[in-house]
N, C-alpha and C. Protein backbone atom coordinates (compact mmCIF):
# COMPACT_ATOMS: atom_id res chain seq x y z
N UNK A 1 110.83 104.46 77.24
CA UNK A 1 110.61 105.63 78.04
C UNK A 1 111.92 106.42 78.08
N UNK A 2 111.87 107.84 78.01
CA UNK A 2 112.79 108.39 77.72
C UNK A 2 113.63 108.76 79.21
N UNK A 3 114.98 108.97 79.63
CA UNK A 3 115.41 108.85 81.24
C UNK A 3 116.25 110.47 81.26
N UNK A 4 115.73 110.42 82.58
CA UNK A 4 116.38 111.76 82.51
C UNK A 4 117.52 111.86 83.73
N UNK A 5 118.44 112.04 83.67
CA UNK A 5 119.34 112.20 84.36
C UNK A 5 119.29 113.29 86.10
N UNK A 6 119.57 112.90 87.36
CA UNK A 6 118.82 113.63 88.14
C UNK A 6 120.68 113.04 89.36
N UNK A 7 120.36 114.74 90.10
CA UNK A 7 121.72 114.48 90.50
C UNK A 7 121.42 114.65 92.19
N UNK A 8 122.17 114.03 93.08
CA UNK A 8 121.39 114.31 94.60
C UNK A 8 122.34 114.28 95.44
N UNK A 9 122.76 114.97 96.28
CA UNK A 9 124.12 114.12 97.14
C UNK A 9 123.04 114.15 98.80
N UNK A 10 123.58 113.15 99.11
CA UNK A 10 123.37 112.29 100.33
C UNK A 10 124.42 111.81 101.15
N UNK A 11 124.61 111.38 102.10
CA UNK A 11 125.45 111.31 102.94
C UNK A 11 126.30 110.21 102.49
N UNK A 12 127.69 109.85 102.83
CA UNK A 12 128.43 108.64 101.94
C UNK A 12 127.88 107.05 102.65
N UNK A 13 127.41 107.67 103.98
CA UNK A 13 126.79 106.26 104.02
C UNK A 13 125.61 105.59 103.40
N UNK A 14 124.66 106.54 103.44
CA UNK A 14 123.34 106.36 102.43
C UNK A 14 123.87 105.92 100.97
N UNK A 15 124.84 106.24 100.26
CA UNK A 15 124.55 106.14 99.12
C UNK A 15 125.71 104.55 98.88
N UNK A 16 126.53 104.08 100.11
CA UNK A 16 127.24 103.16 100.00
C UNK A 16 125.82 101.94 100.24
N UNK A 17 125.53 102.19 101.43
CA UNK A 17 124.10 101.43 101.48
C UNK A 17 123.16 101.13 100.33
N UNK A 18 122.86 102.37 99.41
CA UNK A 18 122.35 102.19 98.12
C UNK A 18 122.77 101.20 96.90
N UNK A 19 124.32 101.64 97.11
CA UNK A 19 124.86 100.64 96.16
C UNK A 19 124.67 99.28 96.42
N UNK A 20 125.19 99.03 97.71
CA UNK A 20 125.08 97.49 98.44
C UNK A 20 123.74 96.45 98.00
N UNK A 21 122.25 97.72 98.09
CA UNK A 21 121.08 97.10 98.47
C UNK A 21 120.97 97.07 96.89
N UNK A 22 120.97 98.35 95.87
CA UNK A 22 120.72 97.72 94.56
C UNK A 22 121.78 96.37 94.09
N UNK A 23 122.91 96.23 94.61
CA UNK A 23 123.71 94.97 93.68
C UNK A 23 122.66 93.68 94.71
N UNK A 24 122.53 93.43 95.49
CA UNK A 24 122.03 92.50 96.23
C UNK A 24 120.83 91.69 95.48
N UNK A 25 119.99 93.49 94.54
CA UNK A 25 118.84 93.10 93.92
C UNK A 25 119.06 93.20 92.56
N UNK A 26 120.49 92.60 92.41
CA UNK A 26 121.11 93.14 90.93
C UNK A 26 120.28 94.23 89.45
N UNK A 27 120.27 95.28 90.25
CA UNK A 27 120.02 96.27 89.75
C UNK A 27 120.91 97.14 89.94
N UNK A 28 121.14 98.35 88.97
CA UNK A 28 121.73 99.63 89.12
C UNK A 28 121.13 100.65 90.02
N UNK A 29 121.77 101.66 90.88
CA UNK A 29 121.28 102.17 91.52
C UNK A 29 120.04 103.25 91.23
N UNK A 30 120.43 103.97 89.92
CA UNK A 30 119.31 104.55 89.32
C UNK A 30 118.07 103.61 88.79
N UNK A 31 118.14 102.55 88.59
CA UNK A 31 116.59 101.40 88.76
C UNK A 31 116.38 101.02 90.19
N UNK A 32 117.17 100.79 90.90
CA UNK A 32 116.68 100.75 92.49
C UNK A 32 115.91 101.95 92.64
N UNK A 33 116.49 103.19 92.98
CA UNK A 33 115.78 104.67 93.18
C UNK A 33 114.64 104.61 92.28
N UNK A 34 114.56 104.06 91.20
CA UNK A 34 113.30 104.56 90.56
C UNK A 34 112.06 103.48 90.87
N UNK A 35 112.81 102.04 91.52
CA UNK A 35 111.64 101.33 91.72
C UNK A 35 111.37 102.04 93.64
N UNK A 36 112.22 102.61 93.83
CA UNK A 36 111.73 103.24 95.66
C UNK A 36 110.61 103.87 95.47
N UNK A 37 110.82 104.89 94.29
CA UNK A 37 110.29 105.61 94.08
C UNK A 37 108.63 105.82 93.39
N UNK A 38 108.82 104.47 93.04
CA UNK A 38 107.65 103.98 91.89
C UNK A 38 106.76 103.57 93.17
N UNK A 39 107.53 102.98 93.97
CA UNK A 39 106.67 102.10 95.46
C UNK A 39 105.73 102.98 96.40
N UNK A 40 106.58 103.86 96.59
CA UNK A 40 106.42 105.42 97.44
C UNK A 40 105.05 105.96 96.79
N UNK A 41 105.48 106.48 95.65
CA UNK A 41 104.31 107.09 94.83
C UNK A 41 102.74 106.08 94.25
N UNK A 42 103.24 104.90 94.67
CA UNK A 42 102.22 104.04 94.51
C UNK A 42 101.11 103.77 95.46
N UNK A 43 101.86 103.88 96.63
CA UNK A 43 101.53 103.77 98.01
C UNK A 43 101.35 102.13 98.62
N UNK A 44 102.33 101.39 97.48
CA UNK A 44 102.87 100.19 98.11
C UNK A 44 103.42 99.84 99.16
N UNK A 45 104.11 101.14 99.82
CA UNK A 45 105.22 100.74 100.71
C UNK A 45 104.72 101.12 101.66
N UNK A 46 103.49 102.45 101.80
CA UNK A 46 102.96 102.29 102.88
C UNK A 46 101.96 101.18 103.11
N UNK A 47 101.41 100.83 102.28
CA UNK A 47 100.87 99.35 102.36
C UNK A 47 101.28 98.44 103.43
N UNK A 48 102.80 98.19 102.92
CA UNK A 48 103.40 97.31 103.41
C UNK A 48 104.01 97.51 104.86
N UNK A 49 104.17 98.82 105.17
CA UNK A 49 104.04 99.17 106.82
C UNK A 49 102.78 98.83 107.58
N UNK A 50 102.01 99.47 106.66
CA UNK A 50 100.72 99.13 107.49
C UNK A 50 100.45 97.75 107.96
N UNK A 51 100.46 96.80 106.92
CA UNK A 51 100.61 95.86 106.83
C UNK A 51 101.17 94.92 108.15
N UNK A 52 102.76 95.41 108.23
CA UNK A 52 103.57 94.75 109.23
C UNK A 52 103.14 95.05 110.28
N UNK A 53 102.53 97.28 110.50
CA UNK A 53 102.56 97.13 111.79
C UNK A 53 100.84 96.33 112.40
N UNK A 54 100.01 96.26 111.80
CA UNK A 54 99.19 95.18 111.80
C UNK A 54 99.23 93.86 112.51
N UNK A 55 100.30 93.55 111.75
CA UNK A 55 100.73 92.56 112.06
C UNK A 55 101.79 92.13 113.45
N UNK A 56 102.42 93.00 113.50
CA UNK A 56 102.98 93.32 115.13
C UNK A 56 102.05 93.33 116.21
N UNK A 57 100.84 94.35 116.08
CA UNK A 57 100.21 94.76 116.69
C UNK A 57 99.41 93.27 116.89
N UNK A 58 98.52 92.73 116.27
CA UNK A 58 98.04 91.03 116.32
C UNK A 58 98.86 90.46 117.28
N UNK A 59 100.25 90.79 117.40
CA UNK A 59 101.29 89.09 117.96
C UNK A 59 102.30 89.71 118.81
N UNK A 60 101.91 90.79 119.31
CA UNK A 60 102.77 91.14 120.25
C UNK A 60 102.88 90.30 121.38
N UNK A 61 101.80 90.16 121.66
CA UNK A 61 102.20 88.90 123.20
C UNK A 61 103.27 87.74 122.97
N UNK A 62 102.62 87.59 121.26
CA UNK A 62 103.75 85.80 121.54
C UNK A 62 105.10 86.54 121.11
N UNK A 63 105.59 87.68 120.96
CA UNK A 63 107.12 88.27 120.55
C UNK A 63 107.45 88.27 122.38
N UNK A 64 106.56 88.93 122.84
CA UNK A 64 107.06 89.30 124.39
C UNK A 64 107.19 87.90 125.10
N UNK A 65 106.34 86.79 125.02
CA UNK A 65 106.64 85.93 125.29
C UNK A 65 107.96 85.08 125.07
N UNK A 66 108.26 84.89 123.77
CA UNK A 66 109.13 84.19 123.23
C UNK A 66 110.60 85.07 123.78
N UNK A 67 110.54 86.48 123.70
CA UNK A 67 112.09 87.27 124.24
C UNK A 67 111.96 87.14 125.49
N UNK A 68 110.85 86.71 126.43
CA UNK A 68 110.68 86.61 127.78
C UNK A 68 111.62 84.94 128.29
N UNK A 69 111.30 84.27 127.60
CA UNK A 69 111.76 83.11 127.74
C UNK A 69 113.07 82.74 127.01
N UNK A 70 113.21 83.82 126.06
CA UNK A 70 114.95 83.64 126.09
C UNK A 70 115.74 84.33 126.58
N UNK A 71 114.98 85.19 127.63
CA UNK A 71 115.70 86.34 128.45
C UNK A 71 116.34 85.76 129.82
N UNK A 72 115.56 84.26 129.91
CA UNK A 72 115.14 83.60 131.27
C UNK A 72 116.29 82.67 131.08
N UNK A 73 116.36 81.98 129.84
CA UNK A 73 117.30 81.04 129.35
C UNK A 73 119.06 81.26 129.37
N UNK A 74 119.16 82.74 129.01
CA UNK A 74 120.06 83.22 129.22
C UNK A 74 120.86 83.32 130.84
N UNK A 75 119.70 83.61 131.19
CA UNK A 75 120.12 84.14 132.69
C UNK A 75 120.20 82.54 133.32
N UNK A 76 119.50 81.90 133.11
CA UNK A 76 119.91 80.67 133.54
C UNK A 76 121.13 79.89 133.23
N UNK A 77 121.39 80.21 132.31
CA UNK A 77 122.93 79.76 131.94
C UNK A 77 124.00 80.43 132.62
N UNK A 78 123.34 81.85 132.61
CA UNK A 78 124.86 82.28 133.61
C UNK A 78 125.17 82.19 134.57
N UNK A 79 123.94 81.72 135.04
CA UNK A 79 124.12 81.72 136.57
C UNK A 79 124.77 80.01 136.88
């Protein structure tokens, strides 16, 4: 596939972040951006929100529970 060169400026933190997250996934940053991009346009990634918030939405009680009782734990120690 033939690549075409594409130029963007973004803020220096965004694009330090970019670098960070493509070496992590040892990729170059222009194959990171193009797999964001591939995800986006796929509608994978909203998938995968949907997905989570789904999934939040299911188990919210036992999150509120569980930070409830280490909220309790805490305070019990300090005191």
């Amino acid at each position: 596939m033939a690549k075409t060169q594409l130029g963007a400026r973004v803020d220096e933190d965004v694009a330090e972040l970019a670098k960070k997250r493509a070496a992590d996934l040892g990729l170059s940053v222009g194959d990171y951006l193009a797999r964001l991009v591939q995800d986006d346009a796929s509608g994978l990634r909203a998938r995968a929100v949907d997905a989570a918030t789904r999934f939040l939405a299911e188990h919210q009680a036992l999150f509120d529970e569980a930070e409830q009782a280490q909220q309790a734990s805490r305070e019990t120690r300090a005191a």
